[in-house]
PDB file of N, CA and C in Angstrom:
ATOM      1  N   UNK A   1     -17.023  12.296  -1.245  1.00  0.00           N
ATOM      2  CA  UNK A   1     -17.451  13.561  -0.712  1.00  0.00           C
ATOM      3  C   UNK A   1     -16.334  14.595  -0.844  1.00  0.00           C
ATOM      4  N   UNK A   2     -14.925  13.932  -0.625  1.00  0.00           N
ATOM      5  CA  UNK A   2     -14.063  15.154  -1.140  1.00  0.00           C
ATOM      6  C   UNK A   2     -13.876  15.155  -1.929  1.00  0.00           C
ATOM      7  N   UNK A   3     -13.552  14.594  -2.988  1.00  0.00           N
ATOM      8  CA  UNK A   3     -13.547  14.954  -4.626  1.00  0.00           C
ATOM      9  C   UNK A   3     -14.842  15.998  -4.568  1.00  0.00           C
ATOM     10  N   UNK A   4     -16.219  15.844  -4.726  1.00  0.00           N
ATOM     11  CA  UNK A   4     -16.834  16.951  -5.155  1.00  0.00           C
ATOM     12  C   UNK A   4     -17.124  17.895  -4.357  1.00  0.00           C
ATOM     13  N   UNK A   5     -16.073  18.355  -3.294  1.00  0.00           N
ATOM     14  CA  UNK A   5     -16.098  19.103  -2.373  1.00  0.00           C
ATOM     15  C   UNK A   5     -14.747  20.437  -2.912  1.00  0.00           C
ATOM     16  N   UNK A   6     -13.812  19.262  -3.334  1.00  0.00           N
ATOM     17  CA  UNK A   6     -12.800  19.663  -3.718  1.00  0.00           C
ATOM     18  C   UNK A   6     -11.619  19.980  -2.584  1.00  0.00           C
ATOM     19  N   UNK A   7     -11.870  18.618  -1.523  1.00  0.00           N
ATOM     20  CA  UNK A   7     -10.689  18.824  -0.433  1.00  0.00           C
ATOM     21  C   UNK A   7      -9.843  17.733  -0.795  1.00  0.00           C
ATOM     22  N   UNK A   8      -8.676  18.025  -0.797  1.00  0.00           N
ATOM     23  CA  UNK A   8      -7.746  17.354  -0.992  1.00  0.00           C
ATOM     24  C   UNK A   8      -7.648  16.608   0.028  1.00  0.00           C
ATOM     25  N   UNK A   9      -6.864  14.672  -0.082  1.00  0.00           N
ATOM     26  CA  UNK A   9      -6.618  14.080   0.576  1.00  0.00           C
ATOM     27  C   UNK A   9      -5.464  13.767   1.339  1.00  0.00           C
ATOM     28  N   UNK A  10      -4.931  13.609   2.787  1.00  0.00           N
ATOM     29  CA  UNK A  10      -3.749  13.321   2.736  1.00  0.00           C
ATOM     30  C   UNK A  10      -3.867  11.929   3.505  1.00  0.00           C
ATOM     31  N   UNK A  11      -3.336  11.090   3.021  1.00  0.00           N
ATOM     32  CA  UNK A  11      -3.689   9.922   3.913  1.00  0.00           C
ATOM     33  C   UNK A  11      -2.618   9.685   4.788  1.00  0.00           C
ATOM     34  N   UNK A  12      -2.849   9.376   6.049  1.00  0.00           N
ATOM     35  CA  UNK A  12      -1.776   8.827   7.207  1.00  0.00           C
ATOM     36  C   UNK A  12      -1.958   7.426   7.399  1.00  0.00           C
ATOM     37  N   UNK A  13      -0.802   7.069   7.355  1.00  0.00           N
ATOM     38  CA  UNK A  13      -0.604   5.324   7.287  1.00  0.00           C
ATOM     39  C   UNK A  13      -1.120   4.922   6.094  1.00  0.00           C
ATOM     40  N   UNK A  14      -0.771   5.003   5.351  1.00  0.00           N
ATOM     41  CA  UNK A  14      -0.769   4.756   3.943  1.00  0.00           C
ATOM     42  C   UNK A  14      -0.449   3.584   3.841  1.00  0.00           C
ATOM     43  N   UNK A  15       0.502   2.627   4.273  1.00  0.00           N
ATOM     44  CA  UNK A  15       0.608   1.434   4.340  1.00  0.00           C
ATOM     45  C   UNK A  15       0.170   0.558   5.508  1.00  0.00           C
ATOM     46  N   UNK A  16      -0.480   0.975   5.793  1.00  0.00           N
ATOM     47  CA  UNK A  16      -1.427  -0.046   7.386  1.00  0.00           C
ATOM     48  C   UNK A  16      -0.156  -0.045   8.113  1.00  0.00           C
ATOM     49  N   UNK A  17       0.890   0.621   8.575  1.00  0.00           N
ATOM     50  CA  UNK A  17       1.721   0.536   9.080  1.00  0.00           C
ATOM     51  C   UNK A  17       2.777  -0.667   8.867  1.00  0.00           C
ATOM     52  N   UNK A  18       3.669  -0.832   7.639  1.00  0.00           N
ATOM     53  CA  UNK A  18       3.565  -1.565   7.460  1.00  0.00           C
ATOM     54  C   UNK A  18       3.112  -2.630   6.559  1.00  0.00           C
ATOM     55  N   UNK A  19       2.021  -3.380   6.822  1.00  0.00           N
ATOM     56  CA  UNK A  19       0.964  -4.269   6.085  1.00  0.00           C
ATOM     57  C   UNK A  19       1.386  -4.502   5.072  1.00  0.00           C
ATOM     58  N   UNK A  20       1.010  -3.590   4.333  1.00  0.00           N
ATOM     59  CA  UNK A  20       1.109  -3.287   2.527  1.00  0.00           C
ATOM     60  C   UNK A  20       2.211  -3.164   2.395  1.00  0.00           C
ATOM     61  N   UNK A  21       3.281  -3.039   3.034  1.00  0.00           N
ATOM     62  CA  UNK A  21       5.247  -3.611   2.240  1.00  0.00           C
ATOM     63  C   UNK A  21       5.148  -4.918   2.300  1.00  0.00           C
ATOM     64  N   UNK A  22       4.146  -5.887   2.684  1.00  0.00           N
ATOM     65  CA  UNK A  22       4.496  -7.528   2.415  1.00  0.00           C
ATOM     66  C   UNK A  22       4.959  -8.256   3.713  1.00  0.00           C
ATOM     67  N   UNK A  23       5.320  -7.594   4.455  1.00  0.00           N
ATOM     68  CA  UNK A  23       6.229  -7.646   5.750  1.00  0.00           C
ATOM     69  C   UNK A  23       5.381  -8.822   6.961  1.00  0.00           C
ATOM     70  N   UNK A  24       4.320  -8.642   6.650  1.00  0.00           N
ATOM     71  CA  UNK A  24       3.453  -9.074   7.881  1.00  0.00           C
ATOM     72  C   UNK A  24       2.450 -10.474   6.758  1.00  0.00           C
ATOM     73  N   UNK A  25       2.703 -10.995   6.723  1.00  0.00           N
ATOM     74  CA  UNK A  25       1.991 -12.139   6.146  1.00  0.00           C
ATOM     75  C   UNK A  25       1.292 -13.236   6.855  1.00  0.00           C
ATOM     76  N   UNK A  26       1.908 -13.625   8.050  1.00  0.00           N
ATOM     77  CA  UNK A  26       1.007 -14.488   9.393  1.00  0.00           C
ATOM     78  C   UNK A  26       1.303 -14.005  10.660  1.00  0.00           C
ATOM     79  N   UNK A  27       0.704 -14.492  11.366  1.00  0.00           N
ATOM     80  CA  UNK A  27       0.773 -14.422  12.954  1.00  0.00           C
ATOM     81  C   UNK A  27       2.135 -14.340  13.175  1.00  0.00           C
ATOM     82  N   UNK A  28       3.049 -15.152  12.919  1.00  0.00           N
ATOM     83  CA  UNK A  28       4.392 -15.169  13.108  1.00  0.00           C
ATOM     84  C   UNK A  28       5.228 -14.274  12.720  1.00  0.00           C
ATOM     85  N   UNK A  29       4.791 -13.642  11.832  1.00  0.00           N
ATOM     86  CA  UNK A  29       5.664 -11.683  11.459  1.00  0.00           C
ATOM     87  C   UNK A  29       5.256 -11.112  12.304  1.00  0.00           C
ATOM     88  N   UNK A  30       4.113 -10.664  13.285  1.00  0.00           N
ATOM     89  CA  UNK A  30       3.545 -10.155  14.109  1.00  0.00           C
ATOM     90  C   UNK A  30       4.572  -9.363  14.867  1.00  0.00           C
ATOM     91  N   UNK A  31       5.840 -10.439  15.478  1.00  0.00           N
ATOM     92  CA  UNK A  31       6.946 -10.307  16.446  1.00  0.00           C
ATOM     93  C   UNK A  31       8.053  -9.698  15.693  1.00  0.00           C
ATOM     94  N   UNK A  32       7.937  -9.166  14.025  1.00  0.00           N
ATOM     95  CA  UNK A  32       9.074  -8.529  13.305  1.00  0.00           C
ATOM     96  C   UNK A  32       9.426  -6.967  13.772  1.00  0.00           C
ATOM     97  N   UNK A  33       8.484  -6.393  14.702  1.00  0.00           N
ATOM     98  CA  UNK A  33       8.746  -5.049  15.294  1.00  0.00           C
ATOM     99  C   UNK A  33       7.826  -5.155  16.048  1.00  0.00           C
ATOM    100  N   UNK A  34       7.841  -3.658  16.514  1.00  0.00           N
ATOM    101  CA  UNK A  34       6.569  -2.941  18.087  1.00  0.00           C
ATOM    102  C   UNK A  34       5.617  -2.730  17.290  1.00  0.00           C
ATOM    103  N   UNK A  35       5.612  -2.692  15.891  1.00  0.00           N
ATOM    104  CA  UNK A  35       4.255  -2.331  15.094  1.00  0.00           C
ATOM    105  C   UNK A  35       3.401  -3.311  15.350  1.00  0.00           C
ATOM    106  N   UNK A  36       3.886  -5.040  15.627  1.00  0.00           N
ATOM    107  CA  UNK A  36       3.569  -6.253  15.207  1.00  0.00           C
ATOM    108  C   UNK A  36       2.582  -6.330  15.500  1.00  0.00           C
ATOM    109  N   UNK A  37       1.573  -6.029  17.135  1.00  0.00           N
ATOM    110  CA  UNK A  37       0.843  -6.254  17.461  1.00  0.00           C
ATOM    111  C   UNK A  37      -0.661  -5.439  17.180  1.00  0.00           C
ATOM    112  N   UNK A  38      -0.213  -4.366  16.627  1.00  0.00           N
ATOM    113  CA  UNK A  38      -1.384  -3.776  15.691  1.00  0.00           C
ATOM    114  C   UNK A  38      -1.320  -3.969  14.247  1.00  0.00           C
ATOM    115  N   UNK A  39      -1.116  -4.628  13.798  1.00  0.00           N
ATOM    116  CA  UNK A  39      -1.027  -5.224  12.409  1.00  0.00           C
ATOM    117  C   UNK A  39      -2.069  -6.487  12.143  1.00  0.00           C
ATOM    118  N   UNK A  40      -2.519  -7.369  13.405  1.00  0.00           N
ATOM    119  CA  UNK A  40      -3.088  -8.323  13.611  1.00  0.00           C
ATOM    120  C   UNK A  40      -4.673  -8.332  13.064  1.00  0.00           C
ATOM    121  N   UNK A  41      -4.686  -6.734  13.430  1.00  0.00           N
ATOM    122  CA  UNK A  41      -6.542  -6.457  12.825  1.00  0.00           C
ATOM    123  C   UNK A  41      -6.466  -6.325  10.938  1.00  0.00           C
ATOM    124  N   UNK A  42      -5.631  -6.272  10.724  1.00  0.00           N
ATOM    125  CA  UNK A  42      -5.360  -6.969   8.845  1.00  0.00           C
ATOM    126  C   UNK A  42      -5.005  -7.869   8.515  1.00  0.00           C
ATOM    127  N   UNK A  43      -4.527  -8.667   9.236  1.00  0.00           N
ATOM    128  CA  UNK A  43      -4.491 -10.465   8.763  1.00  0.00           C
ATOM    129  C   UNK A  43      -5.880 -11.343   9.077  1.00  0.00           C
ATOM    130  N   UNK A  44      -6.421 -11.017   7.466  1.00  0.00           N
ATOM    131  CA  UNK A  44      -7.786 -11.616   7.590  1.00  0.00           C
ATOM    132  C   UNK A  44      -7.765 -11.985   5.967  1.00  0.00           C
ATOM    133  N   UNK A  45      -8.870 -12.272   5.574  1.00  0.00           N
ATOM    134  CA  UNK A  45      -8.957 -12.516   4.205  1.00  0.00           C
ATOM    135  C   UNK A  45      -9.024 -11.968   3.321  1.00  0.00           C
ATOM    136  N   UNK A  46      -9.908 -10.079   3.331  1.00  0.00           N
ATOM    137  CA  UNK A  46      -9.368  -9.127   2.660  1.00  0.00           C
ATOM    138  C   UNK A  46      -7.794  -8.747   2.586  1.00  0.00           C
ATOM    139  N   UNK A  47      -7.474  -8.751   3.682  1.00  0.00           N
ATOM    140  CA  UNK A  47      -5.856  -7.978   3.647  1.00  0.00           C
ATOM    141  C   UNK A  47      -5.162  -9.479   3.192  1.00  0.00           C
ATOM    142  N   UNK A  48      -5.490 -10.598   3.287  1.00  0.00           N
ATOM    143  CA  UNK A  48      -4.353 -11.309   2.409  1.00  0.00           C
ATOM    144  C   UNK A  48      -4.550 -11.208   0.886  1.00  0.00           C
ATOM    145  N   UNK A  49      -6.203 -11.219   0.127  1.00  0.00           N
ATOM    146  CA  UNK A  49      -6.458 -10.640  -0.695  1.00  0.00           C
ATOM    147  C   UNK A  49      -5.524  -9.057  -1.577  1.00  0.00           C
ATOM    148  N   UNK A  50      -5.586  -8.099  -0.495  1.00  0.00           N
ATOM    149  CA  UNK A  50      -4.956  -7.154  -0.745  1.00  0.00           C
ATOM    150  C   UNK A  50      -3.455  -7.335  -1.095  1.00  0.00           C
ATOM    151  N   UNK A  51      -2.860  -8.351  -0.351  1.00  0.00           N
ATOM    152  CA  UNK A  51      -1.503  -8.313  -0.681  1.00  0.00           C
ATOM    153  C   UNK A  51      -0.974  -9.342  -2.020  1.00  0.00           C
ATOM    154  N   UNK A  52      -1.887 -10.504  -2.196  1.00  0.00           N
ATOM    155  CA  UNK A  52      -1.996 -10.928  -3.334  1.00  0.00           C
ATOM    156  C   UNK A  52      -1.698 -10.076  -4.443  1.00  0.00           C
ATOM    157  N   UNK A  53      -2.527  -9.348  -4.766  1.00  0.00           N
ATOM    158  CA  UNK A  53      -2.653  -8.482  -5.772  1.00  0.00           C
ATOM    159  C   UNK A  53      -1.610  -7.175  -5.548  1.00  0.00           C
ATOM    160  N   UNK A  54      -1.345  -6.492  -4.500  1.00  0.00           N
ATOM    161  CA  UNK A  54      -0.055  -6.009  -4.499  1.00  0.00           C
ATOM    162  C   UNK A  54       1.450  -7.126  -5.351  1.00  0.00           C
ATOM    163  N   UNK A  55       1.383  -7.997  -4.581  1.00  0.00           N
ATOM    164  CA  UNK A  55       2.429  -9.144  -5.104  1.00  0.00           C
ATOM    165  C   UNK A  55       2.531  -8.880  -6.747  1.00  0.00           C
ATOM    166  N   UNK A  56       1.177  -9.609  -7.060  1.00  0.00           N
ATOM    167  CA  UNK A  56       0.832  -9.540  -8.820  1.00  0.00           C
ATOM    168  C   UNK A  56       0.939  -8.395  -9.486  1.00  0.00           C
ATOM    169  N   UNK A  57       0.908  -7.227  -9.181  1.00  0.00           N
ATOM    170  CA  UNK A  57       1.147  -5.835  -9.893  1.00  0.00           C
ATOM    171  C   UNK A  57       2.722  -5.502  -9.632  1.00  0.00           C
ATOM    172  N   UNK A  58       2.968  -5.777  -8.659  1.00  0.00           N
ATOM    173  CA  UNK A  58       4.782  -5.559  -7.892  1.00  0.00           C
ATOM    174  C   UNK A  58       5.264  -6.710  -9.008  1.00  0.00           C
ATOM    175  N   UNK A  59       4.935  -7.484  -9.567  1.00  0.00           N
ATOM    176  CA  UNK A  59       6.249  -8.370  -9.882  1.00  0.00           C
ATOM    177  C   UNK A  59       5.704  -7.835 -11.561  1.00  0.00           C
ATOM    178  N   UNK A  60       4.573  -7.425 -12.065  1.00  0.00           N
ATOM    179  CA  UNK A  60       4.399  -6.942 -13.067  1.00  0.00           C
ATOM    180  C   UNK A  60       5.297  -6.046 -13.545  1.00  0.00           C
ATOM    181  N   UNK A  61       5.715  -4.770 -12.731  1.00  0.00           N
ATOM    182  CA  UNK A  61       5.913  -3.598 -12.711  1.00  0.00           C
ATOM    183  C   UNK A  61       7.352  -3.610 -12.283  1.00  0.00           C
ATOM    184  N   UNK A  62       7.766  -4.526 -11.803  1.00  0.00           N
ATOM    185  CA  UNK A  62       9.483  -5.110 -11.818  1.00  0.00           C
ATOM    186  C   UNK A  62       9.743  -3.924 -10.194  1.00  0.00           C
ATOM    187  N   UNK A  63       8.766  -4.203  -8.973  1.00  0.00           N
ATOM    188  CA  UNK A  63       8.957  -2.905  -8.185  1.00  0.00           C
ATOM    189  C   UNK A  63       8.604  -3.815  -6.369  1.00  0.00           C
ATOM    190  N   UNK A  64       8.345  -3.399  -5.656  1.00  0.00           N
ATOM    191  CA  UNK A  64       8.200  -3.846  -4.819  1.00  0.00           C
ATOM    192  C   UNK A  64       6.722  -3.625  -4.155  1.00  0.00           C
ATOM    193  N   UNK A  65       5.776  -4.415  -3.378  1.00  0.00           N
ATOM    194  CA  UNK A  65       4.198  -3.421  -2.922  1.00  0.00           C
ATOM    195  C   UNK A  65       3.913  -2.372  -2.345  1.00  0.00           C
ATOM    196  N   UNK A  66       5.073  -2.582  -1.316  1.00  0.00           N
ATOM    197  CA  UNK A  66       4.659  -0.536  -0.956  1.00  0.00           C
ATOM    198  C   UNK A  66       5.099   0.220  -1.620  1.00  0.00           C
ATOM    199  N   UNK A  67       5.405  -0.247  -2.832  1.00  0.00           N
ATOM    200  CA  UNK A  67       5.778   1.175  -4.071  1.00  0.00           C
ATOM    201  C   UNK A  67       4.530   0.719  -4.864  1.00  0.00           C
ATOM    202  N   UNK A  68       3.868   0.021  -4.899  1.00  0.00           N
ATOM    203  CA  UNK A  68       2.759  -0.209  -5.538  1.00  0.00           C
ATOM    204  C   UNK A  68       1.315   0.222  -5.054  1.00  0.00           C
ATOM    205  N   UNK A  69       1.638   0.244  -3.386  1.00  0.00           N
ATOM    206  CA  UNK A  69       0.392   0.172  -2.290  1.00  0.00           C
ATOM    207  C   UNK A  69       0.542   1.705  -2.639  1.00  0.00           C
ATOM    208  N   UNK A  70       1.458   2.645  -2.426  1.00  0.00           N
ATOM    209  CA  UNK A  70       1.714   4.181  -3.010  1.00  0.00           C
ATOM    210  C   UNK A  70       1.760   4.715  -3.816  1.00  0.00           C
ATOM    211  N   UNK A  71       2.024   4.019  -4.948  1.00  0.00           N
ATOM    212  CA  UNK A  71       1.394   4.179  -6.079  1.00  0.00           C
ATOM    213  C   UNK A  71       0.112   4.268  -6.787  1.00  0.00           C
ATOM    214  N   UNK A  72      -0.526   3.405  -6.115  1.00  0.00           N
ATOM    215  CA  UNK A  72      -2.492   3.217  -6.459  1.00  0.00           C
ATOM    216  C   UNK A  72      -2.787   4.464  -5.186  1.00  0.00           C
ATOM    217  N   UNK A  73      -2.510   4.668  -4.413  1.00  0.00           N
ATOM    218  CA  UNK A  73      -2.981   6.013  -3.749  1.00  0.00           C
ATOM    219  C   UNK A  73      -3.208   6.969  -4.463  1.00  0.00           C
ATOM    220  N   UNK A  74      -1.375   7.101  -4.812  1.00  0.00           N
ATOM    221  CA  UNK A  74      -1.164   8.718  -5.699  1.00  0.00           C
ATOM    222  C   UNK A  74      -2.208   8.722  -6.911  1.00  0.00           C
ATOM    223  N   UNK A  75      -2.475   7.498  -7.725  1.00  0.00           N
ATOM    224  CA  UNK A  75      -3.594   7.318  -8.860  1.00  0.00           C
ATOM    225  C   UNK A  75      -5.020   7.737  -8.473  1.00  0.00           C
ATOM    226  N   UNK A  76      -5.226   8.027  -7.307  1.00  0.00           N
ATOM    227  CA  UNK A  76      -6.449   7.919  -6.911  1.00  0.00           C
ATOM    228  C   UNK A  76      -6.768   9.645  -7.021  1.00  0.00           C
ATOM    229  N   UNK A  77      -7.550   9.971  -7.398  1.00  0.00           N
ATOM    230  CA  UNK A  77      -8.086  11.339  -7.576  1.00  0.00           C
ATOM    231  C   UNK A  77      -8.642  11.942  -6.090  1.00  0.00           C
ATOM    232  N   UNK A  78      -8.382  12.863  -5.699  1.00  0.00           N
ATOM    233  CA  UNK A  78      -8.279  13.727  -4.668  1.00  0.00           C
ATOM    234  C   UNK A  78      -6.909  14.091  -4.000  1.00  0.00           C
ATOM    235  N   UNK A  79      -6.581  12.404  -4.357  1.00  0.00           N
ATOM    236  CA  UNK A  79      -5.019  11.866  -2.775  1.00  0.00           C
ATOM    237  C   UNK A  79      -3.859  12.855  -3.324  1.00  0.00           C
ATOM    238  N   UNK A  80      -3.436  13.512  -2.114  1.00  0.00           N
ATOM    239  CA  UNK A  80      -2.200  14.523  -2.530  1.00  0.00           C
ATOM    240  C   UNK A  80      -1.336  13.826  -2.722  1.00  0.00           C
ATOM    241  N   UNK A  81      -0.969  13.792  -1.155  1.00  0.00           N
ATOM    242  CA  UNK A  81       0.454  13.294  -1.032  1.00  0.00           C
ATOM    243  C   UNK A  81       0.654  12.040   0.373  1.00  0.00           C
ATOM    244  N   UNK A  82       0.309  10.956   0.095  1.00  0.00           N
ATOM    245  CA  UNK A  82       0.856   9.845   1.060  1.00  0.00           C
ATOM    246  C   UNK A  82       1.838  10.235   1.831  1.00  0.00           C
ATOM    247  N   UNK A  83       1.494  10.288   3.098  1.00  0.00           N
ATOM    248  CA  UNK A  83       2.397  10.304   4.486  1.00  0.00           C
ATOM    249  C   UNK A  83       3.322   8.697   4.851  1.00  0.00           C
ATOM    250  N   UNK A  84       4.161   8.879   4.573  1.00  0.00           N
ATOM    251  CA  UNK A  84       4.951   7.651   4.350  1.00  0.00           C
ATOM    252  C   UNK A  84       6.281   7.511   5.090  1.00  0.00           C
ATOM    253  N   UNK A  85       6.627   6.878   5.878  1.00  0.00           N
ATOM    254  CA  UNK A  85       7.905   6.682   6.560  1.00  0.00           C
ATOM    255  C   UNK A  85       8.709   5.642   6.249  1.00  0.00           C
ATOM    256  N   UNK A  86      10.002   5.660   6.515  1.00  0.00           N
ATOM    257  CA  UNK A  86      10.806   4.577   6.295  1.00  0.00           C
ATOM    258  C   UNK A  86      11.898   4.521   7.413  1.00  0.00           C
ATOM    259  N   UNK A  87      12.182   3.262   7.723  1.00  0.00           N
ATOM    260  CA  UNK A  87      13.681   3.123   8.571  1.00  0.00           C
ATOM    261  C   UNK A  87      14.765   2.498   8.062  1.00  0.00           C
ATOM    262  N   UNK A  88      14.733   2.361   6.964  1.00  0.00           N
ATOM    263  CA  UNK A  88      15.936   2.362   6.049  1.00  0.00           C
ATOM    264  C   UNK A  88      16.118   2.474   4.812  1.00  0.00           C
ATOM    265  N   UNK A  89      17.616   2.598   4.359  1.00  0.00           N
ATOM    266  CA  UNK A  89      17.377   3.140   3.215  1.00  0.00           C
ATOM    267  C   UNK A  89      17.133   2.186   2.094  1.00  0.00           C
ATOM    268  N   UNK A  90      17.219   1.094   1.967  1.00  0.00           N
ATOM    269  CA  UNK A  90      16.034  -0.307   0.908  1.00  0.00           C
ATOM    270  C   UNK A  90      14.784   0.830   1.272  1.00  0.00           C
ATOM    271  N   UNK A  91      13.864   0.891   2.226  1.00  0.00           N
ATOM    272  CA  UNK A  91      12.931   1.345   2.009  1.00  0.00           C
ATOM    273  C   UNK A  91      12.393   3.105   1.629  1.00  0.00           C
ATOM    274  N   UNK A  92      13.067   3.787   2.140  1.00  0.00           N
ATOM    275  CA  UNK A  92      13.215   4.800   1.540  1.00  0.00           C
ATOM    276  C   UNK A  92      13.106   4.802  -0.363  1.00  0.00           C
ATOM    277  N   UNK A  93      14.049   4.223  -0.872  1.00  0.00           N
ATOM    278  CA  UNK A  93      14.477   4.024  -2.227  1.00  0.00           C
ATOM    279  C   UNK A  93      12.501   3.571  -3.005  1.00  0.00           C
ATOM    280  N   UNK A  94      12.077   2.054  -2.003  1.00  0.00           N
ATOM    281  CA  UNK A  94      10.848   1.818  -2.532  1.00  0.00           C
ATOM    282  C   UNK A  94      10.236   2.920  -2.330  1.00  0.00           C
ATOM    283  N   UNK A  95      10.094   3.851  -1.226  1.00  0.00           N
ATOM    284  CA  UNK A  95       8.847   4.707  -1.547  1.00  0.00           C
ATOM    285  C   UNK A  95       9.040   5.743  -2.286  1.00  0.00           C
ATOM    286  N   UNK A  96      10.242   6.145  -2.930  1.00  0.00           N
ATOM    287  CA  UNK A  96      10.504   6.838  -3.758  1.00  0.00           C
ATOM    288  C   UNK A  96      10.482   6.417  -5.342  1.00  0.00           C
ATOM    289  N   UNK A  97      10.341   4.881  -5.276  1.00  0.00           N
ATOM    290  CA  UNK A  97       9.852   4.642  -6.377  1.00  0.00           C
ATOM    291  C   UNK A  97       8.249   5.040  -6.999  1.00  0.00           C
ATOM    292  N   UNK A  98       7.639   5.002  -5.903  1.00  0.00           N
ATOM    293  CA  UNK A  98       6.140   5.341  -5.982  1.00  0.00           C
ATOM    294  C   UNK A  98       6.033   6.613  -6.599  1.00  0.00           C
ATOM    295  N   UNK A  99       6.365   7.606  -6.677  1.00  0.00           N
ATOM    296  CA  UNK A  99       6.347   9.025  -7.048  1.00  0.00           C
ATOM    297  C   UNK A  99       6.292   8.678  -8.326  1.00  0.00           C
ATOM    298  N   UNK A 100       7.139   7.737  -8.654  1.00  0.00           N
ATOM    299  CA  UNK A 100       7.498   7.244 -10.604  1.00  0.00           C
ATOM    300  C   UNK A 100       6.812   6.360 -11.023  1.00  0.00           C
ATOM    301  N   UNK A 101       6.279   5.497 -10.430  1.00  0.00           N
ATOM    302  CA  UNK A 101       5.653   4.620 -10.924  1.00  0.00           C
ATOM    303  C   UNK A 101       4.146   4.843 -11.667  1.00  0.00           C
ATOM    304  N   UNK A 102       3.805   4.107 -12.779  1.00  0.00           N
ATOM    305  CA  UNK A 102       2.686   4.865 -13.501  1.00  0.00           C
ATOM    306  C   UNK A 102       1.823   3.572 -13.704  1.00  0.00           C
ATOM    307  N   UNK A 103       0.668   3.313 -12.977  1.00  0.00           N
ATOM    308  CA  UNK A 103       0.330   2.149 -12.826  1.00  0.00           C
ATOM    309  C   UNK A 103      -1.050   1.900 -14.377  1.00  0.00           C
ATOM    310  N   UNK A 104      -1.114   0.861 -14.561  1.00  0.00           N
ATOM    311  CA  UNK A 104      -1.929   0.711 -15.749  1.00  0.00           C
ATOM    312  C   UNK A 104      -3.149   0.634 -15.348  1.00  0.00           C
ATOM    313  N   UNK A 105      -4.351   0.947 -16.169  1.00  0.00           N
ATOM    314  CA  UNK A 105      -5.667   0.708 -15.764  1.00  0.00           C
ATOM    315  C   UNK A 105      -6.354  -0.671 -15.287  1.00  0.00           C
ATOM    316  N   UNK A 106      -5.439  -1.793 -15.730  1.00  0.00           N
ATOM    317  CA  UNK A 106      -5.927  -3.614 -15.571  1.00  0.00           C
ATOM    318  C   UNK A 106      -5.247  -3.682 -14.075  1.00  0.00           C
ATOM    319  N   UNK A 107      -4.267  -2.938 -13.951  1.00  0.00           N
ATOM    320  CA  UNK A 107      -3.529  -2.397 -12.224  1.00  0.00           C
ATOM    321  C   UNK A 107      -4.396  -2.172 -11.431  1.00  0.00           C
ATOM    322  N   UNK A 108      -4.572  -0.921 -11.585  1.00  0.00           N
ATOM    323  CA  UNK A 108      -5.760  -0.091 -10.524  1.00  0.00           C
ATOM    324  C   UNK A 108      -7.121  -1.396 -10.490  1.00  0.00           C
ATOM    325  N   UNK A 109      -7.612  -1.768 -11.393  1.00  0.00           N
ATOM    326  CA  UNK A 109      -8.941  -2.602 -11.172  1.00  0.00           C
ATOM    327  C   UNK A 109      -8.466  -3.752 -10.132  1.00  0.00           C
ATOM    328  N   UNK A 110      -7.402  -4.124 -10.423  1.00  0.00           N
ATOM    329  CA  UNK A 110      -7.245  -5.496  -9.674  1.00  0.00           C
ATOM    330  C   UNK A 110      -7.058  -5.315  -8.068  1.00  0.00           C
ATOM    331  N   UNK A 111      -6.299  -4.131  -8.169  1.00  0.00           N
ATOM    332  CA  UNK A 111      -6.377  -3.714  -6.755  1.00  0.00           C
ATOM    333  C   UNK A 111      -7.980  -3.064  -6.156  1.00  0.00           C
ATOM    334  N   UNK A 112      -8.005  -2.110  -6.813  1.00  0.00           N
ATOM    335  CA  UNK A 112      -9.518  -1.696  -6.285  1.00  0.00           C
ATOM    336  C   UNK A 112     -10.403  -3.616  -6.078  1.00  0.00           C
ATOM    337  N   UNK A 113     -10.141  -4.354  -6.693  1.00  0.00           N
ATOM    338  CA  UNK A 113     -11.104  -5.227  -6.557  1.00  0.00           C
ATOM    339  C   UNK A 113     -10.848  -5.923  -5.299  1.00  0.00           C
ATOM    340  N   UNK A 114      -9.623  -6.257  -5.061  1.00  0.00           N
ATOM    341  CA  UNK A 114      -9.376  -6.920  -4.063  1.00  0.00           C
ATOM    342  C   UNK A 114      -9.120  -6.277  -2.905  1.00  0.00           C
ATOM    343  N   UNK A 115      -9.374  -5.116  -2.680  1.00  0.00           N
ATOM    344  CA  UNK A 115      -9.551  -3.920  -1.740  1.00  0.00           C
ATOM    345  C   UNK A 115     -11.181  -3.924  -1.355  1.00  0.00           C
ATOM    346  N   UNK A 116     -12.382  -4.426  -2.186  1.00  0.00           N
ATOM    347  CA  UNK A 116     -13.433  -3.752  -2.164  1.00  0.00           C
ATOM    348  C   UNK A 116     -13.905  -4.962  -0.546  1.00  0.00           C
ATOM    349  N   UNK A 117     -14.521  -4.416   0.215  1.00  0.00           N
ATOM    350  CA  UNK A 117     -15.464  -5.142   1.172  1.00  0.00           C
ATOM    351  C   UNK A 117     -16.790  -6.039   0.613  1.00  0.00           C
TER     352      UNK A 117
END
């Protein structure tokens, strides 16, 4: 509806807080910050799905997933500009890789696929 509206997207939480840097993989990352306990409603079988395929494009692309999870955003037609935070500078650096990163079309499918409900 916004593409043929022509409103631009900005997405907040672009990485499920989190999620999509890899960070949270079971119950037991949960306790890796104050985020931990809202992270719990994505450890299911899509979102391990999702990070699979982050993994597989990240080690393709010689990069890390939330430069990948920000990367398939920015690819996405409407999406401006991902609202993205970091608390250090390792992560800073990944999400600044995303700006550069130029993901391939066999990329985008694999993710869109393992994204789809």
């Amino acid at each position: 509806l916004c593409r043929e509206k022509g409103i631009a997207v900005i997405p907040y939480y672009p990485l499920a807080s989190g999620f999509l840097s890899g960070k949270y993989r079971s119950e037991a990352d949960l306790n890796k910050s104050a985020r931990g306990p809202g992270i719990k409603k994505y450890l299911n079988e899509r979102g391990l799905r999702i990070l699979d395929a982050l993994d597989t494009v990240a080690e393709k692309h010689g990069t890390t997933p939330a430069a990948v999870a920000l990367a398939w955003l920015i690819a996405r037609p409407g999406i401006t500009a991902p609202i993205a935070s970091a608390t250090s500078l390792g992560q800073l650096e990944s999400l600044m890789t995303a700006a550069r990163l130029q993901l391939d079309a066999d990329s985008v499918k694999l993710l869109d696929t393992a994204s789809a409900y």
